[in-house]
N, C-alpha and C. Protein backbone atom coordinates (compact mmCIF):
# COMPACT_ATOMS: atom_id res chain seq x y z
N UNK A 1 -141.28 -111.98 -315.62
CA UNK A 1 -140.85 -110.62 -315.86
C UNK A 1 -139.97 -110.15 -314.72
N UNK A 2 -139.25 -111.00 -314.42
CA UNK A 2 -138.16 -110.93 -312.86
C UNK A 2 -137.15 -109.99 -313.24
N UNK A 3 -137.02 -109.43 -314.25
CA UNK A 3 -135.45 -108.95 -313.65
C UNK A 3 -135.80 -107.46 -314.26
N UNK A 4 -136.81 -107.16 -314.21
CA UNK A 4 -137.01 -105.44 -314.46
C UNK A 4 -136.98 -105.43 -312.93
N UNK A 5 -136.78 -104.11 -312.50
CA UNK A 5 -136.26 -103.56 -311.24
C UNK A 5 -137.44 -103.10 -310.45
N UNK A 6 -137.67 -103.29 -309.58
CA UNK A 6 -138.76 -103.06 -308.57
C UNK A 6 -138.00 -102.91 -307.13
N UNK A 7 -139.13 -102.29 -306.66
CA UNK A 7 -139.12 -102.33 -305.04
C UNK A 7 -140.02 -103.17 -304.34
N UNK A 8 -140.00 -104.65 -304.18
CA UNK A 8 -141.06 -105.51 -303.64
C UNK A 8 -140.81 -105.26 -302.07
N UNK A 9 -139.91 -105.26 -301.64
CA UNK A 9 -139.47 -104.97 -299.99
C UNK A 9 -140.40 -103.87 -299.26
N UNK A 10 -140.72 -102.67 -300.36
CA UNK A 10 -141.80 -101.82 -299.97
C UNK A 10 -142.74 -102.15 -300.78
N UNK A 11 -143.20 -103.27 -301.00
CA UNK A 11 -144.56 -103.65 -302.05
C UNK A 11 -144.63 -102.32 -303.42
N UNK A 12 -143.89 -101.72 -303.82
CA UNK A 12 -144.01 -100.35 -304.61
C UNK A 12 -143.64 -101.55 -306.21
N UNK A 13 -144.23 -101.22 -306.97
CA UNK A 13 -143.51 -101.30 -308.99
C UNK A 13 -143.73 -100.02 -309.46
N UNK A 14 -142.58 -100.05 -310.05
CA UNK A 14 -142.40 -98.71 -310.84
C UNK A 14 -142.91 -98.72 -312.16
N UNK A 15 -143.75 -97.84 -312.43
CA UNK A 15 -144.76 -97.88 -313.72
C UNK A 15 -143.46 -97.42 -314.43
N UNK A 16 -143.19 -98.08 -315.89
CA UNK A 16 -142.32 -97.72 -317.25
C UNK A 16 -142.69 -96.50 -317.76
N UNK A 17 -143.67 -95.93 -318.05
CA UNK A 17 -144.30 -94.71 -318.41
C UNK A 17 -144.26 -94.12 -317.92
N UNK A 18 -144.95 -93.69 -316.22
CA UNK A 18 -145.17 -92.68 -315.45
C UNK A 18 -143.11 -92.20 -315.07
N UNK A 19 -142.50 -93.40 -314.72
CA UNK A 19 -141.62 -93.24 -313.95
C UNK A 19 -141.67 -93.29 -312.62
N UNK A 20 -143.11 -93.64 -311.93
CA UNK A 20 -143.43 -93.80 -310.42
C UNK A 20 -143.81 -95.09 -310.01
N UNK A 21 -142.89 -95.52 -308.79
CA UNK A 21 -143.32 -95.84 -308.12
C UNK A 21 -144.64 -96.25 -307.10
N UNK A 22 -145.34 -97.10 -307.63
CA UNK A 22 -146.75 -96.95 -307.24
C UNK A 22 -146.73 -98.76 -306.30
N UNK A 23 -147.85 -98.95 -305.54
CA UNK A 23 -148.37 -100.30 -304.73
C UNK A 23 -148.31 -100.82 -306.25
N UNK A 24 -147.95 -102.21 -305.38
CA UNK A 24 -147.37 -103.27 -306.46
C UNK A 24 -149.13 -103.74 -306.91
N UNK A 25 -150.30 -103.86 -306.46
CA UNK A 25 -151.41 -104.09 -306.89
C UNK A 25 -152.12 -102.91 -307.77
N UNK A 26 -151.07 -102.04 -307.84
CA UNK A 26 -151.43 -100.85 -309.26
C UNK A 26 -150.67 -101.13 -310.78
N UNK A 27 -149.84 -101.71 -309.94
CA UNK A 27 -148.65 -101.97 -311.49
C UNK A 27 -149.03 -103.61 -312.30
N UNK A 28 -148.84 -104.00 -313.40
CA UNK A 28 -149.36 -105.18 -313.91
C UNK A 28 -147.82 -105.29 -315.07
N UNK A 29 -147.57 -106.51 -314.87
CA UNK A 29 -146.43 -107.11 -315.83
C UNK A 29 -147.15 -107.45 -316.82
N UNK A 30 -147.49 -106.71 -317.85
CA UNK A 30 -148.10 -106.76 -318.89
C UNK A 30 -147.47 -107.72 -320.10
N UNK A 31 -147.75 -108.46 -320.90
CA UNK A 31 -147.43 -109.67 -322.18
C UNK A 31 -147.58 -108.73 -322.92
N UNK A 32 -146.17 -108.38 -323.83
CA UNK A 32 -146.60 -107.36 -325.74
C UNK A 32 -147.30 -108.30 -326.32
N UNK A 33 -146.38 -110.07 -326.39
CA UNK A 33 -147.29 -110.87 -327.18
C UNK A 33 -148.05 -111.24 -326.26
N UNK A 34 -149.27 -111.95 -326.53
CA UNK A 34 -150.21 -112.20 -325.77
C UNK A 34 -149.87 -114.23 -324.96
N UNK A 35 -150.55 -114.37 -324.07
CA UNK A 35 -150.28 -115.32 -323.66
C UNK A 35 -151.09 -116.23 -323.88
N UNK A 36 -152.36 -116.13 -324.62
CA UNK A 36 -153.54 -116.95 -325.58
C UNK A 36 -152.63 -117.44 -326.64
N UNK A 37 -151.78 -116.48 -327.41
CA UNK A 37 -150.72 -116.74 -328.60
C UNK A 37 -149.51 -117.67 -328.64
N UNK A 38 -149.15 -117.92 -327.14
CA UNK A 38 -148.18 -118.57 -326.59
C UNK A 38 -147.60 -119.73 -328.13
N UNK A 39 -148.50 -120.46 -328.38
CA UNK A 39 -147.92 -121.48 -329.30
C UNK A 39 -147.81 -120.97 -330.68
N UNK A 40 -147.64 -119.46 -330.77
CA UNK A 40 -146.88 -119.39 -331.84
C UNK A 40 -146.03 -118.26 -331.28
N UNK A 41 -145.66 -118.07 -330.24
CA UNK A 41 -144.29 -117.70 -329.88
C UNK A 41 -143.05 -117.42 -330.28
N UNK A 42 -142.36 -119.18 -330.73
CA UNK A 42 -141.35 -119.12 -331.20
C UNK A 42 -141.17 -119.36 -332.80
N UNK A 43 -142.29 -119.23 -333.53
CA UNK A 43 -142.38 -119.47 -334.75
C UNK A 43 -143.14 -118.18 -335.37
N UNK A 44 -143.79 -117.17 -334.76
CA UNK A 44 -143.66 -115.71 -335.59
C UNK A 44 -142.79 -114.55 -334.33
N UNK A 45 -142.99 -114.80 -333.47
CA UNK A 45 -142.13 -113.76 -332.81
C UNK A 45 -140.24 -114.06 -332.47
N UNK A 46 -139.99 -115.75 -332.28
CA UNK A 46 -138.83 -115.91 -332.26
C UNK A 46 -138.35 -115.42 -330.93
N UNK A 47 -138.73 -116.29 -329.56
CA UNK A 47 -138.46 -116.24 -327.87
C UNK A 47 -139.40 -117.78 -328.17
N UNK A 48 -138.40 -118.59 -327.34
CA UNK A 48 -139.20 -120.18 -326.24
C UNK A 48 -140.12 -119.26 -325.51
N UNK A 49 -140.02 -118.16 -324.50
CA UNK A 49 -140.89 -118.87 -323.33
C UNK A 49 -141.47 -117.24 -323.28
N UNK A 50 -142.63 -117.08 -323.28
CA UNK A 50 -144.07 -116.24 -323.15
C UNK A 50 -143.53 -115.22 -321.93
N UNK A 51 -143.15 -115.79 -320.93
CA UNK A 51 -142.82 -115.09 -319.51
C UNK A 51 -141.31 -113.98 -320.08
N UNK A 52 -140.62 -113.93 -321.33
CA UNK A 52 -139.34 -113.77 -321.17
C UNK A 52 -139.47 -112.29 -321.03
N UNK A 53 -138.67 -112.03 -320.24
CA UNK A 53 -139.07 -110.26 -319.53
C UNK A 53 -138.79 -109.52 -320.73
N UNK A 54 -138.40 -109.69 -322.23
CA UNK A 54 -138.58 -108.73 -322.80
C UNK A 54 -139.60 -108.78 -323.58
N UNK A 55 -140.56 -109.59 -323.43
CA UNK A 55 -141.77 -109.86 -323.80
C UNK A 55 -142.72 -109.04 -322.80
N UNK A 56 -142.43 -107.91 -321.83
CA UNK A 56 -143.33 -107.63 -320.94
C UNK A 56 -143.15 -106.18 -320.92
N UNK A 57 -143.69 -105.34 -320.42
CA UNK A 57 -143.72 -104.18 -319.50
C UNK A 57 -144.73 -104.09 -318.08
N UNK A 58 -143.79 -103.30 -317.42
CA UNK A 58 -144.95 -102.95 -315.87
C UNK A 58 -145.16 -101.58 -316.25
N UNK A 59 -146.71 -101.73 -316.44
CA UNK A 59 -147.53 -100.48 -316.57
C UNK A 59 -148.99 -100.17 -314.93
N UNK A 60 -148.97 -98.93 -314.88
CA UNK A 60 -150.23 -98.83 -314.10
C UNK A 60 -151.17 -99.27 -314.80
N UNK A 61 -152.06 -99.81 -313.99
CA UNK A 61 -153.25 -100.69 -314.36
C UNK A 61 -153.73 -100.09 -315.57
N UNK A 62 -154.41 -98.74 -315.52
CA UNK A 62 -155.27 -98.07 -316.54
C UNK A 62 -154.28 -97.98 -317.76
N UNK A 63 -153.31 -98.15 -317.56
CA UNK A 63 -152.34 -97.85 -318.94
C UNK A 63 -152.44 -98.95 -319.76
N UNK A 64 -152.32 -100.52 -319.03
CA UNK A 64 -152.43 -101.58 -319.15
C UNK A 64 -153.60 -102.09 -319.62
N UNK A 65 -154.87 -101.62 -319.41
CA UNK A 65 -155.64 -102.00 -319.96
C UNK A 65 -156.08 -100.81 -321.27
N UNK A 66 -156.14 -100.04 -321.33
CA UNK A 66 -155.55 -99.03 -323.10
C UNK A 66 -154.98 -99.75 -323.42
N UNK A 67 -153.73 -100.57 -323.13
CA UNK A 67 -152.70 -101.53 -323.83
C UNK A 67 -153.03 -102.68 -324.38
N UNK A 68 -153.58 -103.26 -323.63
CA UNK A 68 -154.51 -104.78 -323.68
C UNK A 68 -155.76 -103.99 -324.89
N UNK A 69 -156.18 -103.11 -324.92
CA UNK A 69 -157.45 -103.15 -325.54
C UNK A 69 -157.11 -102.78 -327.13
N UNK A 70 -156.16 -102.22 -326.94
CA UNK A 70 -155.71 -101.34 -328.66
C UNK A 70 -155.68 -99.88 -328.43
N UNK A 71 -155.88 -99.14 -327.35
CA UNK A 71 -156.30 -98.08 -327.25
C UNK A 71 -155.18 -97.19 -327.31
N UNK A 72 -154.57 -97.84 -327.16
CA UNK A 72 -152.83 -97.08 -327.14
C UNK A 72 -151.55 -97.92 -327.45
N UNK A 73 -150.29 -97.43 -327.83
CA UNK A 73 -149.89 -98.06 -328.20
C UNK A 73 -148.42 -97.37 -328.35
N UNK A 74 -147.03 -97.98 -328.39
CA UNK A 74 -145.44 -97.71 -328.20
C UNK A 74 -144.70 -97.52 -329.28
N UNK A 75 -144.78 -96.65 -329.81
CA UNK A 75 -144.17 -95.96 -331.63
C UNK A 75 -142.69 -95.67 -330.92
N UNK A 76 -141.97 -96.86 -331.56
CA UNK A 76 -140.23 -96.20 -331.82
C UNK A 76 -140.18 -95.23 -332.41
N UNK A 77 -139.49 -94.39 -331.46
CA UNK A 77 -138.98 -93.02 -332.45
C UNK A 77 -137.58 -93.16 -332.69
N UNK A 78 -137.51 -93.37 -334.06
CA UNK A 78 -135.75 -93.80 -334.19
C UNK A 78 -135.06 -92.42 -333.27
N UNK A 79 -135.42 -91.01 -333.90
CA UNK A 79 -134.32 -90.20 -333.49
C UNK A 79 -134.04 -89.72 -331.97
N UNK A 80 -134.93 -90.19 -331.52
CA UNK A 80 -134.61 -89.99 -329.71
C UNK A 80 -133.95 -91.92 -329.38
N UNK A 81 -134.40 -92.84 -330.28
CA UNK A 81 -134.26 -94.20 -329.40
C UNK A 81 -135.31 -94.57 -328.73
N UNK A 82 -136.01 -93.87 -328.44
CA UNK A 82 -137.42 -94.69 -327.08
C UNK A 82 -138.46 -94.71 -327.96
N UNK A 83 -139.34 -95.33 -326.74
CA UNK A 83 -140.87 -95.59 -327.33
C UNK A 83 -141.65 -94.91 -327.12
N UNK A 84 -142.22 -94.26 -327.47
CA UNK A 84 -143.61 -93.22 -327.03
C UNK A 84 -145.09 -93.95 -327.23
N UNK A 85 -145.50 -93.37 -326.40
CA UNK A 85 -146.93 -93.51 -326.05
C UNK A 85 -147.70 -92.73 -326.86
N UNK A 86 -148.36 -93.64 -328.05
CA UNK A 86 -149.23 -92.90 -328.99
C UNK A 86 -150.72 -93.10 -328.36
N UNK A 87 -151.56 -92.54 -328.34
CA UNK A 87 -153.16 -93.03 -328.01
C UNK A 87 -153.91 -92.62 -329.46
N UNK A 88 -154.88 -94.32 -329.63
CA UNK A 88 -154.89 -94.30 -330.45
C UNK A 88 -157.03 -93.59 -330.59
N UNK A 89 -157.06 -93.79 -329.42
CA UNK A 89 -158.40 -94.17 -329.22
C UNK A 89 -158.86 -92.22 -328.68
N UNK A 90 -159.04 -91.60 -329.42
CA UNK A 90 -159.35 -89.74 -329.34
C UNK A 90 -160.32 -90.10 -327.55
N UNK A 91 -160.78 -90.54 -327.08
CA UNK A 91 -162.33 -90.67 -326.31
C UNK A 91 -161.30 -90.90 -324.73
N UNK A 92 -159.87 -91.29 -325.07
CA UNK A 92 -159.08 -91.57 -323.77
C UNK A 92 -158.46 -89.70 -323.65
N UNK A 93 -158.21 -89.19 -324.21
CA UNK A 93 -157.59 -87.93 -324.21
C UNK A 93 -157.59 -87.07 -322.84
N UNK A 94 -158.92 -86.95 -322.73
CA UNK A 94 -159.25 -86.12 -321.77
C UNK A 94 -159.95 -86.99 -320.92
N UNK A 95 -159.73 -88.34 -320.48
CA UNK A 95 -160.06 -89.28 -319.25
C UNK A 95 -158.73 -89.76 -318.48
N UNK A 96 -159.41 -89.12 -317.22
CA UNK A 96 -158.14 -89.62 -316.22
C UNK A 96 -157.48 -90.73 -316.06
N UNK A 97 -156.66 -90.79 -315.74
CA UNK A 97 -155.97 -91.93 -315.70
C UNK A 97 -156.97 -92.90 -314.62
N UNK A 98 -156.52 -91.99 -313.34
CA UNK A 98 -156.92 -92.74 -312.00
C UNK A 98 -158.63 -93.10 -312.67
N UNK A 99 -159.67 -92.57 -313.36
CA UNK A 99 -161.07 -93.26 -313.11
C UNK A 99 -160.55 -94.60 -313.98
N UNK A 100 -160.02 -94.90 -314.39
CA UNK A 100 -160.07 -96.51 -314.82
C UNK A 100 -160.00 -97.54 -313.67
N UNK A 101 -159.29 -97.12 -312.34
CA UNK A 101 -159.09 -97.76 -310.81
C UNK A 101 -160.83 -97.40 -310.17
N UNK A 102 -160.96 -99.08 -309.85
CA UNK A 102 -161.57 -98.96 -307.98
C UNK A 102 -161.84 -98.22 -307.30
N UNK A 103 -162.45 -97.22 -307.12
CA UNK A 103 -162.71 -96.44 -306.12
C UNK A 103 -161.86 -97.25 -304.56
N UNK A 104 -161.56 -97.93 -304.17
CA UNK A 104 -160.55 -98.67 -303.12
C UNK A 104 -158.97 -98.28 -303.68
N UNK A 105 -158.94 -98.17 -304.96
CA UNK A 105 -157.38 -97.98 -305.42
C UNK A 105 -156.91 -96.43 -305.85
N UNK A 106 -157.36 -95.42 -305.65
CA UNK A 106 -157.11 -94.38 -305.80
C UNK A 106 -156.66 -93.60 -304.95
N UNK A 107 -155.89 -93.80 -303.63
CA UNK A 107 -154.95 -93.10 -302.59
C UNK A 107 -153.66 -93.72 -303.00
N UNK A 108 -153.43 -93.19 -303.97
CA UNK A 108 -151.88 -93.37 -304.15
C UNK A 108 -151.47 -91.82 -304.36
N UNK A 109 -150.04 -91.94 -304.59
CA UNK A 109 -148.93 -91.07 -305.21
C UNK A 109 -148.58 -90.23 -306.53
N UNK A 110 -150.30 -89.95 -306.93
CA UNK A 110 -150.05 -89.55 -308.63
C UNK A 110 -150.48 -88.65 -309.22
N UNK A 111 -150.59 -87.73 -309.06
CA UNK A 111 -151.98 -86.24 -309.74
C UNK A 111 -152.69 -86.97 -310.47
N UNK A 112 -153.74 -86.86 -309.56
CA UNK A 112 -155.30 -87.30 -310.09
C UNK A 112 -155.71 -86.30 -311.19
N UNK A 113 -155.06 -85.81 -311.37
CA UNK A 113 -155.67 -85.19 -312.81
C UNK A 113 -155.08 -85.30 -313.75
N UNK A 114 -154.32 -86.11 -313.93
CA UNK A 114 -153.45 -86.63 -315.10
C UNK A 114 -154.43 -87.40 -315.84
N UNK A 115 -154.41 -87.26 -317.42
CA UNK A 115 -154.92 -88.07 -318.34
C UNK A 115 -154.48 -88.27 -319.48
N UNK A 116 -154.97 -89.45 -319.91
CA UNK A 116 -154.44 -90.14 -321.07
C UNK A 116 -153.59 -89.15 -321.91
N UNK A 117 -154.42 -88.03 -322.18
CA UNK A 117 -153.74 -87.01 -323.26
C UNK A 117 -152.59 -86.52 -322.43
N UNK A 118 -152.47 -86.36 -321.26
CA UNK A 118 -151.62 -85.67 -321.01
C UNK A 118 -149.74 -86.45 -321.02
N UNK A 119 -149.66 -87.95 -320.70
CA UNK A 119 -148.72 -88.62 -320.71
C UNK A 119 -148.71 -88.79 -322.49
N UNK A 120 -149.43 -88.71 -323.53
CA UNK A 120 -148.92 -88.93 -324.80
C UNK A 120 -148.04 -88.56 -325.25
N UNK A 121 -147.23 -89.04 -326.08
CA UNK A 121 -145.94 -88.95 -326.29
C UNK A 121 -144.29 -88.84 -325.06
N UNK A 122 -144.87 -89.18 -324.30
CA UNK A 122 -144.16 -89.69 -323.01
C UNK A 122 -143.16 -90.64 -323.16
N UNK A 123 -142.22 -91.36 -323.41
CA UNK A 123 -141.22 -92.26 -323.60
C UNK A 123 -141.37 -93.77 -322.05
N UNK A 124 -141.26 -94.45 -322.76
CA UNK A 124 -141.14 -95.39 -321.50
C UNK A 124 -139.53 -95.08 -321.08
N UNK A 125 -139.58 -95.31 -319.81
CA UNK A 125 -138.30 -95.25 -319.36
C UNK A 125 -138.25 -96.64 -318.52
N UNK A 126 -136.42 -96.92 -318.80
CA UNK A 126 -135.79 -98.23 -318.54
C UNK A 126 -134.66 -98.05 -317.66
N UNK A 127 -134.94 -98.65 -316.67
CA UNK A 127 -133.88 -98.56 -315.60
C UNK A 127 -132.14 -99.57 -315.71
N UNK A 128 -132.31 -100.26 -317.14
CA UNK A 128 -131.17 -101.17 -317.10
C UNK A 128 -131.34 -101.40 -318.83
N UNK A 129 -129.91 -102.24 -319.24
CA UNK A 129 -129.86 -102.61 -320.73
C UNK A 129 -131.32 -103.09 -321.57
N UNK A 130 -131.84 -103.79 -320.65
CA UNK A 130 -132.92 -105.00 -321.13
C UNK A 130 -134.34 -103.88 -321.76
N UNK A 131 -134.34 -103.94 -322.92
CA UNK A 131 -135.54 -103.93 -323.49
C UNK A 131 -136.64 -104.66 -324.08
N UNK A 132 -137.78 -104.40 -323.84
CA UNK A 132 -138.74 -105.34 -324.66
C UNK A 132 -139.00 -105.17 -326.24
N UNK A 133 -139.13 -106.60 -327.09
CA UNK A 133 -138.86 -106.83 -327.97
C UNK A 133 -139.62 -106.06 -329.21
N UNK A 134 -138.85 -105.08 -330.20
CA UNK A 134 -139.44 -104.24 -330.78
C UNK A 134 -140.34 -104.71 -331.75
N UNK A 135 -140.55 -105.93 -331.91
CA UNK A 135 -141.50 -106.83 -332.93
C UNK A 135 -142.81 -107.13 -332.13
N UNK A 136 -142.44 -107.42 -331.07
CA UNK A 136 -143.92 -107.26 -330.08
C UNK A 136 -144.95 -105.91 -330.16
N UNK A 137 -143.59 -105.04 -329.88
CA UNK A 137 -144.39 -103.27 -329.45
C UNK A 137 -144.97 -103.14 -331.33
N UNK A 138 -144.32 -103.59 -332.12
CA UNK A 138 -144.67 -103.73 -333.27
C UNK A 138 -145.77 -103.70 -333.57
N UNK A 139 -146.18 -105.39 -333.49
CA UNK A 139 -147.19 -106.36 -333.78
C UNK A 139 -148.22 -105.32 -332.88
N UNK A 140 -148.10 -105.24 -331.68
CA UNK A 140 -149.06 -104.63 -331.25
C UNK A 140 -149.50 -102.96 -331.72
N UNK A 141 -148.89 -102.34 -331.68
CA UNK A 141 -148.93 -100.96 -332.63
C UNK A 141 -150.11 -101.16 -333.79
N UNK A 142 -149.54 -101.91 -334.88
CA UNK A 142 -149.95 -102.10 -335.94
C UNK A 142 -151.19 -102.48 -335.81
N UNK A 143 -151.80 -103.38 -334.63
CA UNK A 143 -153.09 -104.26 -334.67
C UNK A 143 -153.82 -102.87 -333.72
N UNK A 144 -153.34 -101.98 -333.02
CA UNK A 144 -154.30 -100.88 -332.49
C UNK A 144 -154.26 -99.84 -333.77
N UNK A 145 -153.30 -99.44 -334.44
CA UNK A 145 -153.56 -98.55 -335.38
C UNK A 145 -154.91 -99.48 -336.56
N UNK A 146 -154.80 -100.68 -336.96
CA UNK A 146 -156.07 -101.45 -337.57
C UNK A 146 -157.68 -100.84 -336.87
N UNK A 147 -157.39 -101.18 -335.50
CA UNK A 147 -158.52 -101.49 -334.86
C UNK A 147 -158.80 -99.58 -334.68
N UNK A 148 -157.99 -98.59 -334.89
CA UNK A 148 -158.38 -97.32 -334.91
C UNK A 148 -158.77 -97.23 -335.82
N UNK A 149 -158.38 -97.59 -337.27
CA UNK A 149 -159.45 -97.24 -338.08
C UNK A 149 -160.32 -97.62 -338.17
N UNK A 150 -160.78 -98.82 -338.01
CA UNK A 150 -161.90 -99.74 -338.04
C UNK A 150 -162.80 -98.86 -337.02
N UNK A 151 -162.79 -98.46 -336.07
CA UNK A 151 -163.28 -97.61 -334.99
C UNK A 151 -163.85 -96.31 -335.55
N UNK A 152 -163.20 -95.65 -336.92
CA UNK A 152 -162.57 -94.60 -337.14
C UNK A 152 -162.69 -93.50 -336.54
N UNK A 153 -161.23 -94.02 -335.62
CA UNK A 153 -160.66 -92.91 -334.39
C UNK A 153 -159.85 -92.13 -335.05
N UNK A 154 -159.22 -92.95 -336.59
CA UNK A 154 -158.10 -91.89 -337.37
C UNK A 154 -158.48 -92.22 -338.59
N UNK A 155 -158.02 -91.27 -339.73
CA UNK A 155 -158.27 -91.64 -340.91
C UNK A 155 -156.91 -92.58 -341.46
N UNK A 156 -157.42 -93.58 -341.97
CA UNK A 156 -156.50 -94.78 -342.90
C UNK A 156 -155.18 -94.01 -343.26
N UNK A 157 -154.81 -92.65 -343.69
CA UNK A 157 -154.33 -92.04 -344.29
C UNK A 157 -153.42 -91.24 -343.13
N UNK A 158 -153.49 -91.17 -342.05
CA UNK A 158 -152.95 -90.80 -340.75
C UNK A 158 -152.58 -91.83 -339.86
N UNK A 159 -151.70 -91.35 -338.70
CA UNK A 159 -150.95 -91.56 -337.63
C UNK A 159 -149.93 -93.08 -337.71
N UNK A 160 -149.49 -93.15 -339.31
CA UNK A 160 -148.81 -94.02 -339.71
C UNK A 160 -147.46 -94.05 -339.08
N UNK A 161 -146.82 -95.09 -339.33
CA UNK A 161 -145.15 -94.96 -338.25
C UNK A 161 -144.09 -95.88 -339.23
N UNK A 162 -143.07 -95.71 -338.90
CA UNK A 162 -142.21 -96.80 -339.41
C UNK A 162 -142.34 -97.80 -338.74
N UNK A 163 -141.87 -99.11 -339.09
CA UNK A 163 -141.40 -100.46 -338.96
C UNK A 163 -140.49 -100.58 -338.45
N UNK A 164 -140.89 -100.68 -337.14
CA UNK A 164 -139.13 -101.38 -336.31
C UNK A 164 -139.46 -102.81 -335.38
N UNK A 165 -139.89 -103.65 -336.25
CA UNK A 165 -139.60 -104.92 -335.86
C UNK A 165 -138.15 -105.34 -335.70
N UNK A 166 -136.90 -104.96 -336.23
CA UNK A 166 -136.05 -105.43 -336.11
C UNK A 166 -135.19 -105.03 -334.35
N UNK A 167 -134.44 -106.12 -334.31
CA UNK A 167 -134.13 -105.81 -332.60
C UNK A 167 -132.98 -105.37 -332.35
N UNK A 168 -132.45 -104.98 -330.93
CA UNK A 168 -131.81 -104.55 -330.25
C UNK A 168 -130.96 -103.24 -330.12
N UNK A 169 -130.26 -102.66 -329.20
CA UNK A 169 -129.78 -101.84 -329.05
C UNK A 169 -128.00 -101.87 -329.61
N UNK A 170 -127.94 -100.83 -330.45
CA UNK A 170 -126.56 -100.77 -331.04
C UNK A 170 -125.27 -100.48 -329.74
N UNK A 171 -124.23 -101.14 -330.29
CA UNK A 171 -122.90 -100.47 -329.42
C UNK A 171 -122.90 -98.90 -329.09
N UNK A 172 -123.16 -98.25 -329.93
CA UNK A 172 -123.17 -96.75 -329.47
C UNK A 172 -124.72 -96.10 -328.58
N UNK A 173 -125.06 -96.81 -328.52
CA UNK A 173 -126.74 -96.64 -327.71
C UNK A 173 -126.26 -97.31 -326.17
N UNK A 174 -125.38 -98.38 -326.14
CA UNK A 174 -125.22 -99.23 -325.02
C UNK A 174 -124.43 -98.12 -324.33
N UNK A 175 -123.28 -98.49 -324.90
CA UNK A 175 -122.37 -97.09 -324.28
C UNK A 175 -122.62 -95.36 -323.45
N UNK A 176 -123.70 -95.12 -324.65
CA UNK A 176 -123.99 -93.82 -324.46
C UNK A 176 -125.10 -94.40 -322.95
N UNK A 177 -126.02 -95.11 -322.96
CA UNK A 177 -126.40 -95.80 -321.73
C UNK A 177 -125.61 -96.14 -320.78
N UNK A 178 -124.76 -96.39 -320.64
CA UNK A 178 -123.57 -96.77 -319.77
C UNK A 178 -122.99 -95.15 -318.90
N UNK A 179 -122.86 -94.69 -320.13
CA UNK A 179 -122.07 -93.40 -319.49
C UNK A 179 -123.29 -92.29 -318.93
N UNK A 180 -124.35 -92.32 -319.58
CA UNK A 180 -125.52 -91.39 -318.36
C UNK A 180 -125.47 -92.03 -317.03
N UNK A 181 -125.47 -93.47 -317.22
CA UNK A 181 -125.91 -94.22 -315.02
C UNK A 181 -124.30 -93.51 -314.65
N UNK A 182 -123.38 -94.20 -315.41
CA UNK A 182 -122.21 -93.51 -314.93
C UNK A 182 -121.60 -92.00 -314.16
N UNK A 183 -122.47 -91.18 -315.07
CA UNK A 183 -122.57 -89.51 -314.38
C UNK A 183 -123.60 -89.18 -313.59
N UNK A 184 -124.38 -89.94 -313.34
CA UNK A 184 -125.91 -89.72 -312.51
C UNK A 184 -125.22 -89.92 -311.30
């Protein structure tokens, strides 16, 4: 997951969600597809190699593991372009971010009173062209919205989304990207 942008020189990764800069032992290069799945990789997701950075995001730990578990999950919103942070799991809402950390890992840089509910619907933000692959954020979406109902955190009949397995960013999305770093 090498070529998303970090600050290793000050040990800092920049969480995709928060937008902060946090100790690189807070941030985790997270797999959309999983790396147990590896050997079917290139035959339902279509990427050779498991590591390929758009197969990843760097999330703070606690985000990362909501992520890993089903508990949350990255709904394309066609009409903005980004991904938002749906939570799928009602019981994260009003739990802090920071109690998912170590009591050793909680002097960082972040309002400790931030919680799950409060970053929902939050957009990941991307510091360069490279996005991760919308069939991943997909696949995964779809298997936490399953595992919410099965839970029933939502009714079958709710918090449905469109289908955007299909990939990449259009010429007029690149551009219009081009020209915000450009005026910044």
């Amino acid at each position: 997951m090498g070529t998303y942008e970090d600050d290793m020189e000050n040990r800092m990764l920049r969480c995709m969600l928060l937008n902060t800069a946090l100790p690189s032992e807070l941030v985790i290069a997270s797999h959309l597809f999983r790396r147990k799945n590896e050997y079917l990789s290139r035959k339902l997701m279509g990427f050779d190699s498991i590591d390929d950075v758009k197969n990843g995001l760097l999330l703070f730990k606690p985000l990362e593991h909501a992520f890993d578990h089903f508990q949350i999950s990255f709904i394309y919103d066609k009409g903005s372009n980004e991904f938002r942070l749906k939570v799928f799991d009602p019981s994260l809402r009003r739990q802090r971010l920071i109690t998912k950390l170590h009591p050793d890992q909680r002097d960082l840089v972040l309002n400790i009173q931030t919680t799950f509910g409060d970053v929902e619907g939050q957009p990941l933000v991307f510091m360069s062209v490279e996005r991760p692959y919308k069939r991943c954020l997909n696949l995964q979406a779809r298997l936490a919205r399953k595992k919410a109902i099965e839970a029933k955190w939502i009714h079958p009949d709710g918090d449905e989304f469109e289908d955007f397995w299909s990939e990449g960013m259009s010429l007029a999305e690149k551009m219009e990207f081009f020209s915000a770093r450009d005026s910044a």
